[in-house]
Protein backbone atom coordinates (compact mmCIF):
# COMPACT_ATOMS: atom_id res chain seq x y z
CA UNK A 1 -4.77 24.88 3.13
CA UNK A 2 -2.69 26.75 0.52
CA UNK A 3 0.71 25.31 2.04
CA UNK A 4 -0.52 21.77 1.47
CA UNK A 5 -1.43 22.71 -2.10
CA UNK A 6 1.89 23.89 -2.95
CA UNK A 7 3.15 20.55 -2.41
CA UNK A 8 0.39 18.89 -4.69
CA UNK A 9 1.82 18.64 -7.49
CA UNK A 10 4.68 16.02 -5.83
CA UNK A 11 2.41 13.61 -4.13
CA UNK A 12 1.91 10.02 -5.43
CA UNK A 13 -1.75 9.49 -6.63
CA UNK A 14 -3.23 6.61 -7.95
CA UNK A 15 -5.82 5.41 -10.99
CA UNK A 16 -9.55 4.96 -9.16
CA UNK A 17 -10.13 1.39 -9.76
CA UNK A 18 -6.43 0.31 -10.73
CA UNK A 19 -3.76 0.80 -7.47
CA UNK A 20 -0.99 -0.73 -9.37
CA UNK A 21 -1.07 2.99 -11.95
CA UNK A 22 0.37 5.75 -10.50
CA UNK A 23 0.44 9.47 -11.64
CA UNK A 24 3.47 10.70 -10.58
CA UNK A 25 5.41 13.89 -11.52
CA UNK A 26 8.98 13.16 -11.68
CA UNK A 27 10.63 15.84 -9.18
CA UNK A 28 12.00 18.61 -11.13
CA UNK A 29 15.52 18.78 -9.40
CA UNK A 30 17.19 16.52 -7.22
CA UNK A 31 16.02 18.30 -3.77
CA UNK A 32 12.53 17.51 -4.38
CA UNK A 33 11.47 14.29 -3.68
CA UNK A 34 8.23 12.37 -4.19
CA UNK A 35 5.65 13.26 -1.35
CA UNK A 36 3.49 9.86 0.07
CA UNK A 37 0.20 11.40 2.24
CA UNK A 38 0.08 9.59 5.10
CA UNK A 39 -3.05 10.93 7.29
CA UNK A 40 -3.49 10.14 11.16
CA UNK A 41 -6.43 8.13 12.52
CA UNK A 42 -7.48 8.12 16.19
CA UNK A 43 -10.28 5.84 17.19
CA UNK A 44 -11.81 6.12 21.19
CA UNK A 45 -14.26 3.61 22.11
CA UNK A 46 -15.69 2.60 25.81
CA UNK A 47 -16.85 -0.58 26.93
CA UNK A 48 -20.47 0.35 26.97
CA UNK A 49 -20.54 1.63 22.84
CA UNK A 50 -23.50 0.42 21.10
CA UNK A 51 -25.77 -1.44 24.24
CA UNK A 52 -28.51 1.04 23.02
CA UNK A 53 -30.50 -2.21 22.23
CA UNK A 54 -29.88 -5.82 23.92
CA UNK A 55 -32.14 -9.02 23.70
CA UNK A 56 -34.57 -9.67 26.81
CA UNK A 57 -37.13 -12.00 27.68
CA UNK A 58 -40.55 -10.70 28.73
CA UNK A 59 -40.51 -8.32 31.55
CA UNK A 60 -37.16 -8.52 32.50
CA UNK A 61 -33.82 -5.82 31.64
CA UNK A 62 -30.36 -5.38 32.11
CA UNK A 63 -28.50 -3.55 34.61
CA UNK A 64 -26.81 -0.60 33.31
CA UNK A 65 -23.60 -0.12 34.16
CA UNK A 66 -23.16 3.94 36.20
CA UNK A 67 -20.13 5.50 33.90
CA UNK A 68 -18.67 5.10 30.48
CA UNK A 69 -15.64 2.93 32.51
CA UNK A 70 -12.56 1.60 30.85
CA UNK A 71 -11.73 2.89 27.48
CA UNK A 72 -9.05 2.26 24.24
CA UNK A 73 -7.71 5.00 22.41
CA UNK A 74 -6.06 3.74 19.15
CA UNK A 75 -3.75 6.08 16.72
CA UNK A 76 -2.49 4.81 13.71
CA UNK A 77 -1.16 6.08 10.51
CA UNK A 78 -2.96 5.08 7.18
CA UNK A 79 -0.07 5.29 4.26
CA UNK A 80 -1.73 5.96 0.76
CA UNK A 81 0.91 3.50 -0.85
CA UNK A 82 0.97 1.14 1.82
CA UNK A 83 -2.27 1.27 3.76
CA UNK A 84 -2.49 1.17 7.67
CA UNK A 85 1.22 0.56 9.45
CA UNK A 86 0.72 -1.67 12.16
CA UNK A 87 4.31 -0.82 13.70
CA UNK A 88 2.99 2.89 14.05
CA UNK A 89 -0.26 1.74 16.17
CA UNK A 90 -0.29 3.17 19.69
CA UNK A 91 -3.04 1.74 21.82
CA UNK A 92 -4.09 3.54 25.34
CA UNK A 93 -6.08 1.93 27.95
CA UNK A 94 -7.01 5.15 29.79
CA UNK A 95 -9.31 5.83 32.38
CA UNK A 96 -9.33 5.54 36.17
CA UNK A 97 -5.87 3.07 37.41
CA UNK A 98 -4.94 2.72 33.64
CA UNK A 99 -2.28 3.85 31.70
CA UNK A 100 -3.82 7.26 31.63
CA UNK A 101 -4.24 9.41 29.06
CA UNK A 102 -2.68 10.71 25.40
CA UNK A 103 -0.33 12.58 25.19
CA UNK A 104 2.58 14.98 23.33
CA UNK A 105 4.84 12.31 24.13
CA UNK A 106 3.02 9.46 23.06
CA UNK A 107 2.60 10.99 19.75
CA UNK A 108 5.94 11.78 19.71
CA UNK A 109 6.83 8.38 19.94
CA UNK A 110 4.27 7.23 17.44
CA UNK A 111 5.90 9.77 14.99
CA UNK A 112 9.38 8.17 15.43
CA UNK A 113 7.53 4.33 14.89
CA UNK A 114 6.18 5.64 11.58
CA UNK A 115 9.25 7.30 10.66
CA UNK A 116 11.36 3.53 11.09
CA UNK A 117 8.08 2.21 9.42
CA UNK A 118 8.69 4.13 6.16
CA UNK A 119 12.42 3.61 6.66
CA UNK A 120 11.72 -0.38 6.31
CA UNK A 121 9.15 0.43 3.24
CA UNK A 122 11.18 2.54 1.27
């Protein structure tokens, strides 16, 4: 990503092992601000995740359930000053008579969320 690295040199790091030191380089005009990386997380999980293994008595099993069912999709946004903004969480129930599924416009939304988020931070 040599566009991202351009922009390196602006973003606020941090001391492993001390989060209250920061290296930052002071912008070197006043139209350059100080860049915070703020990554996006998505998370899907079903209602069936991780029943690979269940506790039985002798000789008997569980039913399995036919299809993956219900599901949640959760995007956030993970701040590297702040750490994960709760008012930029979008959670989806999707799947069949749900809210359906992801899309542009959700994200959309959860881009203007994050932006307020910051707005309140900083």
């Amino acid at each position: 990503m040599p566009a991202m690295k351009a922009y390196e040199p602006l973003l606020v790091k941090y001391v492993v092992g001390d989060v209250n030191n920061t290296l930052t380089v002071t912008p070197s005009n006043y139209v350059e601000r100080r860049l915070v990386l703020t990554p996006h997380d998505e998370m899907v999980s079903q209602a069936h995740d991780g029943e690979e293994r269940y506790w039985a008595l002798a000789n008997e099993y569980r039913l399995r359930k036919k299809g993956a069912g219900r599901g949640l999709h959760t995007s956030g946004v993970i701040c590297s000053t702040v750490g994960w903004l709760s008012e930029a969480c979008e959670i989806l129930e999707y799947g069949k008579n749900h809210e359906g599924y992801w899309t542009g416009e959700l994200f959309v939304k959860q881009v203007c969320s994050s932006l307020l988020s910051f707005e309140m931070i900083y």
